[in-house]
Protein backbone atom coordinates (compact mmCIF):
# COMPACT_ATOMS: atom_id res chain seq x y z
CA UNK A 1 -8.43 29.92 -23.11
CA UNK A 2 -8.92 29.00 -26.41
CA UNK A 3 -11.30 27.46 -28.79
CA UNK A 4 -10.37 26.06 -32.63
CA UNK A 5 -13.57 25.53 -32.90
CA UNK A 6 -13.64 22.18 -34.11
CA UNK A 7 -15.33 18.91 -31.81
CA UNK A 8 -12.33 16.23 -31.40
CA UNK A 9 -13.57 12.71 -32.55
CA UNK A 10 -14.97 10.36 -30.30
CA UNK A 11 -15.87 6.54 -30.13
CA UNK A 12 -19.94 5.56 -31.01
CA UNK A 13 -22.60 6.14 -28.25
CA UNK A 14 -23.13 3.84 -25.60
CA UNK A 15 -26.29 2.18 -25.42
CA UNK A 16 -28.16 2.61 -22.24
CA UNK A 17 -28.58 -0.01 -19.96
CA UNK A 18 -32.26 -0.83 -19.59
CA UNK A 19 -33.63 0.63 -15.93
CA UNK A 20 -33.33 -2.08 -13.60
CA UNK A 21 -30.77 -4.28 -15.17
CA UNK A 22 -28.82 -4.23 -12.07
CA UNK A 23 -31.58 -4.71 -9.34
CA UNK A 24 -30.30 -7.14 -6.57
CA UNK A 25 -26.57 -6.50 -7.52
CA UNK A 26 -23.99 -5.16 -5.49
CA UNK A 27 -21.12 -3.78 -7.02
CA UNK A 28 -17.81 -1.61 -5.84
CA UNK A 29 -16.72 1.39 -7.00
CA UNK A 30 -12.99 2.07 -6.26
CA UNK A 31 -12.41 5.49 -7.20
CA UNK A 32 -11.05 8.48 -5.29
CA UNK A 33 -14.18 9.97 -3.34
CA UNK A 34 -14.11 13.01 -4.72
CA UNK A 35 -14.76 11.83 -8.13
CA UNK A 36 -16.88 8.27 -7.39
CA UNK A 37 -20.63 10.39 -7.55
CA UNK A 38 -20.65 10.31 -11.02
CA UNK A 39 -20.05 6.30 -11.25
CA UNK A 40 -21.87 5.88 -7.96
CA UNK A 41 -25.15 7.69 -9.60
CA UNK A 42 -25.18 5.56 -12.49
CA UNK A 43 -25.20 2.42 -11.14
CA UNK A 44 -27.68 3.02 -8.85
CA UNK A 45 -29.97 4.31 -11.30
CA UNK A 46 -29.41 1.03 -12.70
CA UNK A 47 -30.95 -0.94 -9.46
CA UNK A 48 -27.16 -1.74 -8.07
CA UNK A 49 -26.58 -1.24 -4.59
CA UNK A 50 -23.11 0.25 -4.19
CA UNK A 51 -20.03 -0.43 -1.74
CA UNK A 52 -18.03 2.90 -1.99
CA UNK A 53 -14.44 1.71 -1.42
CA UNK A 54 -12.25 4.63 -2.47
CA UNK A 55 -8.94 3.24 -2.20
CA UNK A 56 -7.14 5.77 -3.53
CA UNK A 57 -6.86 9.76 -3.02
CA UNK A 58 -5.23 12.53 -5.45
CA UNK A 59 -3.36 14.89 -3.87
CA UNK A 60 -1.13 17.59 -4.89
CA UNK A 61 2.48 16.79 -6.02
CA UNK A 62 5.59 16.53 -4.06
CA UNK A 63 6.36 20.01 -4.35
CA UNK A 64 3.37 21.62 -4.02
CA UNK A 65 2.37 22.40 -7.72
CA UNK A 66 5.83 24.69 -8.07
CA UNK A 67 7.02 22.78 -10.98
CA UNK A 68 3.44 22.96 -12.78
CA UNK A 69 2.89 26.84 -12.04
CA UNK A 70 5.96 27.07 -13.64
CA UNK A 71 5.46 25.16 -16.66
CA UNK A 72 1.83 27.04 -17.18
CA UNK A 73 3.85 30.30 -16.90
CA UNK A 74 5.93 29.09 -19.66
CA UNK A 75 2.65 27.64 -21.84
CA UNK A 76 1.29 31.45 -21.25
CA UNK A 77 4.66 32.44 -22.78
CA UNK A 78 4.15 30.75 -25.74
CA UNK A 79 6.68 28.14 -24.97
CA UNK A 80 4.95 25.07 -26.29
CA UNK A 81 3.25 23.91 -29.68
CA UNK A 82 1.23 21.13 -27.72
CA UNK A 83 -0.27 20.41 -24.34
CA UNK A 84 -0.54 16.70 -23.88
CA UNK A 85 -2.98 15.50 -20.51
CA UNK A 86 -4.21 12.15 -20.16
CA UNK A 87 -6.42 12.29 -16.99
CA UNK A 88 -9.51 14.53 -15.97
CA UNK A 89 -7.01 15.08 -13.04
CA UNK A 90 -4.38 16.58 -15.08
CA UNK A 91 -6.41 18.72 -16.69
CA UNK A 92 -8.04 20.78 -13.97
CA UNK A 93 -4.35 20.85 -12.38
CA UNK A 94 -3.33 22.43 -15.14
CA UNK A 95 -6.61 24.75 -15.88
CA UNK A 96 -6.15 25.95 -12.55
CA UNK A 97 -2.58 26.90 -12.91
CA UNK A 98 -3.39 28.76 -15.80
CA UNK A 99 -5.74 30.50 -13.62
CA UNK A 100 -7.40 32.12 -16.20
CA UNK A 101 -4.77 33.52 -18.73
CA UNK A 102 -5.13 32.44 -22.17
CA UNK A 103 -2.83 30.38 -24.52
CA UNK A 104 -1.11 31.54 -27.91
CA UNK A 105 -3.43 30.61 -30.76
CA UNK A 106 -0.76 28.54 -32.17
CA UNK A 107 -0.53 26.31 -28.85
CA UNK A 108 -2.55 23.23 -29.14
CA UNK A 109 -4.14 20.59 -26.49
CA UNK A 110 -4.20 16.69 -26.84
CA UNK A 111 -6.62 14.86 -24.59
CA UNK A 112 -6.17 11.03 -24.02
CA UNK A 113 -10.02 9.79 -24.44
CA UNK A 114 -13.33 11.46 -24.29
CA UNK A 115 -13.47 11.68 -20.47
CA UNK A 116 -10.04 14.05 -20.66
CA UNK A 117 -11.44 15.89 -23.64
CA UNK A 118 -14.84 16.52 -22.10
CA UNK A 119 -12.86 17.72 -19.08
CA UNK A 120 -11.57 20.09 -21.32
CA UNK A 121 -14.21 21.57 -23.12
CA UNK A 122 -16.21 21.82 -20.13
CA UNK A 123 -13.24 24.44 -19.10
CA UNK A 124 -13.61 26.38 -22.82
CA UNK A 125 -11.27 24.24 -24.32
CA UNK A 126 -11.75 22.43 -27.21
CA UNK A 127 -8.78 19.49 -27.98
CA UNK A 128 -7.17 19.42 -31.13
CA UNK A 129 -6.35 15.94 -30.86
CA UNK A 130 -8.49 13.11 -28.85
CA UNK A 131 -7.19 9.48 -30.73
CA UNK A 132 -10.02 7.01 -30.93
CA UNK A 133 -8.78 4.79 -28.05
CA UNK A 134 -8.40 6.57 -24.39
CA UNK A 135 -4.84 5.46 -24.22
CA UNK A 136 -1.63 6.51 -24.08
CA UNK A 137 -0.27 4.55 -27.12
CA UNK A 138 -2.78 5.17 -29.05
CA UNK A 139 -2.35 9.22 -28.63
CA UNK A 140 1.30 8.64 -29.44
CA UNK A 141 0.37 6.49 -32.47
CA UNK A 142 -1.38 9.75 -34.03
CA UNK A 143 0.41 12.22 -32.49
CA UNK A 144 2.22 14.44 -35.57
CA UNK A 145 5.67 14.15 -36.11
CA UNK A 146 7.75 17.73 -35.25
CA UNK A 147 8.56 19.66 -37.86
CA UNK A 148 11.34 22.03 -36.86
CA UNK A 149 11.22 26.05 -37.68
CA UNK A 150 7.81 25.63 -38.21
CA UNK A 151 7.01 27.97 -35.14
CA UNK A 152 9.86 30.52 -35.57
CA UNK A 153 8.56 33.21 -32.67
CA UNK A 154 8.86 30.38 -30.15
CA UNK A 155 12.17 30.28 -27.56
CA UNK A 156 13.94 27.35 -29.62
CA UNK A 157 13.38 25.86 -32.88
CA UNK A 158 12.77 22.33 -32.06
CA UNK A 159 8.84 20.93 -31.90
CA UNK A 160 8.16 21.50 -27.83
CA UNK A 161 5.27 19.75 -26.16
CA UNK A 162 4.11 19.92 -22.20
CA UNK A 163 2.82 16.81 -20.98
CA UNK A 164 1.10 17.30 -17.26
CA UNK A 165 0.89 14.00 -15.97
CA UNK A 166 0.61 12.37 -12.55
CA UNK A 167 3.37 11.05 -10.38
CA UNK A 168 3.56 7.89 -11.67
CA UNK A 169 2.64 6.94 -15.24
CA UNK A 170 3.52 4.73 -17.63
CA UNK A 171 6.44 5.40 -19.55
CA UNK A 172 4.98 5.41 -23.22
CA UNK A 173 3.96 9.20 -24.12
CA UNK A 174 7.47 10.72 -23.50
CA UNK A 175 9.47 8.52 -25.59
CA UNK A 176 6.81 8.52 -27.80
CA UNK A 177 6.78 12.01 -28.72
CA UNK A 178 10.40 12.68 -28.72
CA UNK A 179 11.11 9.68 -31.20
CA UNK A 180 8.63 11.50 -33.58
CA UNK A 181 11.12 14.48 -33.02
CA UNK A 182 9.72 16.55 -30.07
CA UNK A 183 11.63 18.22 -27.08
CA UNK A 184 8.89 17.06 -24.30
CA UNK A 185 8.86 19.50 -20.62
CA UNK A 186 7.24 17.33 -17.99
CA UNK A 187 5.02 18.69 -14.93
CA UNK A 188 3.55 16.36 -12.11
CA UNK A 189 0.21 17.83 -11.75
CA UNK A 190 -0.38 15.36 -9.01
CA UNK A 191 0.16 12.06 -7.15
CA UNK A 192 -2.05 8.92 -6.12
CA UNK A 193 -2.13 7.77 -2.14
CA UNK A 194 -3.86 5.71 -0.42
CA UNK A 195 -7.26 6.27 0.77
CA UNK A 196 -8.93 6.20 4.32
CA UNK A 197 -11.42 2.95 3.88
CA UNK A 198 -13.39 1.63 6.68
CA UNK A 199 -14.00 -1.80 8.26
CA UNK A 200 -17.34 -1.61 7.32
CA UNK A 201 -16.86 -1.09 3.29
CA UNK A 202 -13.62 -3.80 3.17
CA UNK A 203 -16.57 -5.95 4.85
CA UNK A 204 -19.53 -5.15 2.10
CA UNK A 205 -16.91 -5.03 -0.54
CA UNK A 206 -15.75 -8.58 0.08
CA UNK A 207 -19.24 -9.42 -0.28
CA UNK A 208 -19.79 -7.59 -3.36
CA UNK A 209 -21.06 -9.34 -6.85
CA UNK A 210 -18.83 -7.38 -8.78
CA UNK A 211 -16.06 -4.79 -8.82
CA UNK A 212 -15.41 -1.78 -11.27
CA UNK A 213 -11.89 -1.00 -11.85
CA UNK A 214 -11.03 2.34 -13.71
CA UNK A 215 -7.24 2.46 -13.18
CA UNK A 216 -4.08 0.28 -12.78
CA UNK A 217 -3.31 2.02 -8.92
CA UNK A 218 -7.26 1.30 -7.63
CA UNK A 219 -6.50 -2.58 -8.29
CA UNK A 220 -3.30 -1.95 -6.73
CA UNK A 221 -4.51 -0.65 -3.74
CA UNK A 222 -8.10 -2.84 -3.43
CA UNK A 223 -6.14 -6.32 -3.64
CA UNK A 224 -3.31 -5.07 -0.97
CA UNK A 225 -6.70 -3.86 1.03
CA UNK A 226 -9.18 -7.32 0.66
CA UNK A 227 -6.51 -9.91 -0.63
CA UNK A 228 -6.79 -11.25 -3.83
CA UNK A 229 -8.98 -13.55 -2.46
CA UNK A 230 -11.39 -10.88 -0.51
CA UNK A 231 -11.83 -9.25 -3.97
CA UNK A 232 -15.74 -9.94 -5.31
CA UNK A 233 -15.96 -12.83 -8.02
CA UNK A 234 -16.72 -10.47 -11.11
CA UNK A 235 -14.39 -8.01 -12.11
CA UNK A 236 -15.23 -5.70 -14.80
CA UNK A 237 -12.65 -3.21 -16.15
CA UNK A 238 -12.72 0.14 -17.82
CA UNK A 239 -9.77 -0.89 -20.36
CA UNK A 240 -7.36 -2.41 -21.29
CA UNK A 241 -4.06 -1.02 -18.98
CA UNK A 242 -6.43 -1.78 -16.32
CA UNK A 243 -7.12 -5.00 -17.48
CA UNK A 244 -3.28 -5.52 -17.54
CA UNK A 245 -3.29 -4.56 -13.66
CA UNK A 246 -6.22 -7.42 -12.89
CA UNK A 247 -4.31 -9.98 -14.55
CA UNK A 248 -0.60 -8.79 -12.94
CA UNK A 249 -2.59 -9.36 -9.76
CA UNK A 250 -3.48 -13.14 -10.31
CA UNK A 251 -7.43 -12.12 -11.18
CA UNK A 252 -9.42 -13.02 -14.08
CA UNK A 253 -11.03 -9.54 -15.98
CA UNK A 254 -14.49 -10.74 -16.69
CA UNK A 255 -15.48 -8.22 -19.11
CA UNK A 256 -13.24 -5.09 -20.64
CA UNK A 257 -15.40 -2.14 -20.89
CA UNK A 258 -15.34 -1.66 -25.06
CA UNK A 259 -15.61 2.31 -24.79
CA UNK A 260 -13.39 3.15 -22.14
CA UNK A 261 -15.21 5.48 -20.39
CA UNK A 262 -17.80 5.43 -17.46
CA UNK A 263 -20.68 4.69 -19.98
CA UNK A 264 -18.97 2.06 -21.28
CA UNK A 265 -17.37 0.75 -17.98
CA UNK A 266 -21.24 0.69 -16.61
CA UNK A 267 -22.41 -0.95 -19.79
CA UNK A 268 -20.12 -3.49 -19.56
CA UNK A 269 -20.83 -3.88 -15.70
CA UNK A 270 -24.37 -4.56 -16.77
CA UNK A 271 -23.19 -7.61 -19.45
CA UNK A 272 -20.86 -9.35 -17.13
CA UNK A 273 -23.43 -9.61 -14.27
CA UNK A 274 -26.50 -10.48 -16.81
CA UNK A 275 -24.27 -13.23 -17.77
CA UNK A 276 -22.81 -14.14 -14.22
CA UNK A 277 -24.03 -16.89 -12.09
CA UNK A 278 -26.50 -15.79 -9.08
């Protein structure tokens, strides 16, 4: 791995939600189970009782990671200028692929938001580009435009950038990149399935103050699972694509998370049930 040495920029600090503020509040957490702790723990450290309801599980891609082991064997070869990852997901895919080797110094890594970058530098790897908002538009928006020949050791002379995504994304970074000139290789890193959910949490969930949505396929899932109408009467969202998903859905997004990370998602979990009825 590599390090340039340099911290990527990142939105202001959260405040912290005073102990407490969420005493007597139950709220759901929709993430995959391997990764809900960190969300769980905060909330209840807050006073919130919490309805685990992990609708959704990652899981390896169609083919078994072929097509990524092969695309890290190419990064190792000094293939590509830039490394593009938008989820914590893709990045430990792709760490792991790597399994270890390290990267030309030339070959550089662009996180979407400060969740992805931390996921990075908590691997050795510091980003050289992290754009203000964890989006993909907003990555594109700053992403540099290719300049040609400017890597001459590399196998062609065009700008070539990786992006490791999951199965399904949105189609923004691609054609973002190659209208600013770059020849963009794609690797699923993984896919998004349905999770195992019990009676018992579709029950307490339904019953729930408030939900916390941090992606476009856990609203998906959690209104096919409760019905739009089974889905609690506060929903609070970690930004704004998955704010796009609540609304697609017929719901109402009661407050957008301003940071769009977990400290923001929880701090704006905290405003929209201080300033909810009950």
């Amino acid at each position: 791995m590599h390090d340039h040495g340099a911290a990527p920029p990142t939105r202001q600090d959260v405040p912290v939600p005073p102990p407490g503020s969420l005493a007597g509040r139950t709220v759901v957490v929709t993430r995959a189970r391997a990764q809900a702790s960190d969300l769980v723990g905060r909330l209840t450290r807050l006073g919130a009782s919490v309805v685990e309801l992990p609708v959704i599980a990652i899981e390896d891609a169609a083919d078994g990671g072929v097509a990524l082991a092969a695309a890290a064997d190419r990064a190792v070869a000094g293939a590509y200028e830039w490394i593009v990852v938008t989820s914590v997901n893709a990045v430990a895919r792709m760490v792991d692929a790597l399994a270890g080797r390290a990267l030309p110094a030339p070959t550089r890594w662009a996180a979407v938001g400060t969740s992805t970058a931390k996921a990075l530098m908590t691997r050795g790897i510091v980003p050289d580009l992290v754009p203000a908002d964890a989006v993909s538009d907003a990555l594109v928006a700053v992403f540099p435009v290719a300049v040609p020949g400017e890597s001459p050791g590399r196998p062609t002379d065009e700008g070539t950038a990786l992006f490791v995504r999951a199965e399904r994304v949105r189609d923004v970074v691609v054609p973002g990149l190659v209208a600013k000139g770059w020849r963009v290789d794609e690797a699923v890193a993984y896919r998004t399935v349905a999770g195992a959910v019990g009676s018992d949490a579709v029950r307490q969930a339904r019953a729930a103050d408030a939900v916390a949505f941090t992606s476009s396929s856990t609203v998906e899932r959690t209104v096919d699972l409760l019905g739009a109408d089974g889905v609690p009467p506060v929903v609070v969202s970690i930004g704004p694509i998955t704010s796009g998903a609540v609304r697609a859905a017929g719901l109402g997004v009661a407050v957008e998370a301003e940071v769009h990370t977990l400290d923001g998602l929880v701090a704006a979990v905290v405003d929209a049930l201080g300033t909810a009825d009950g």
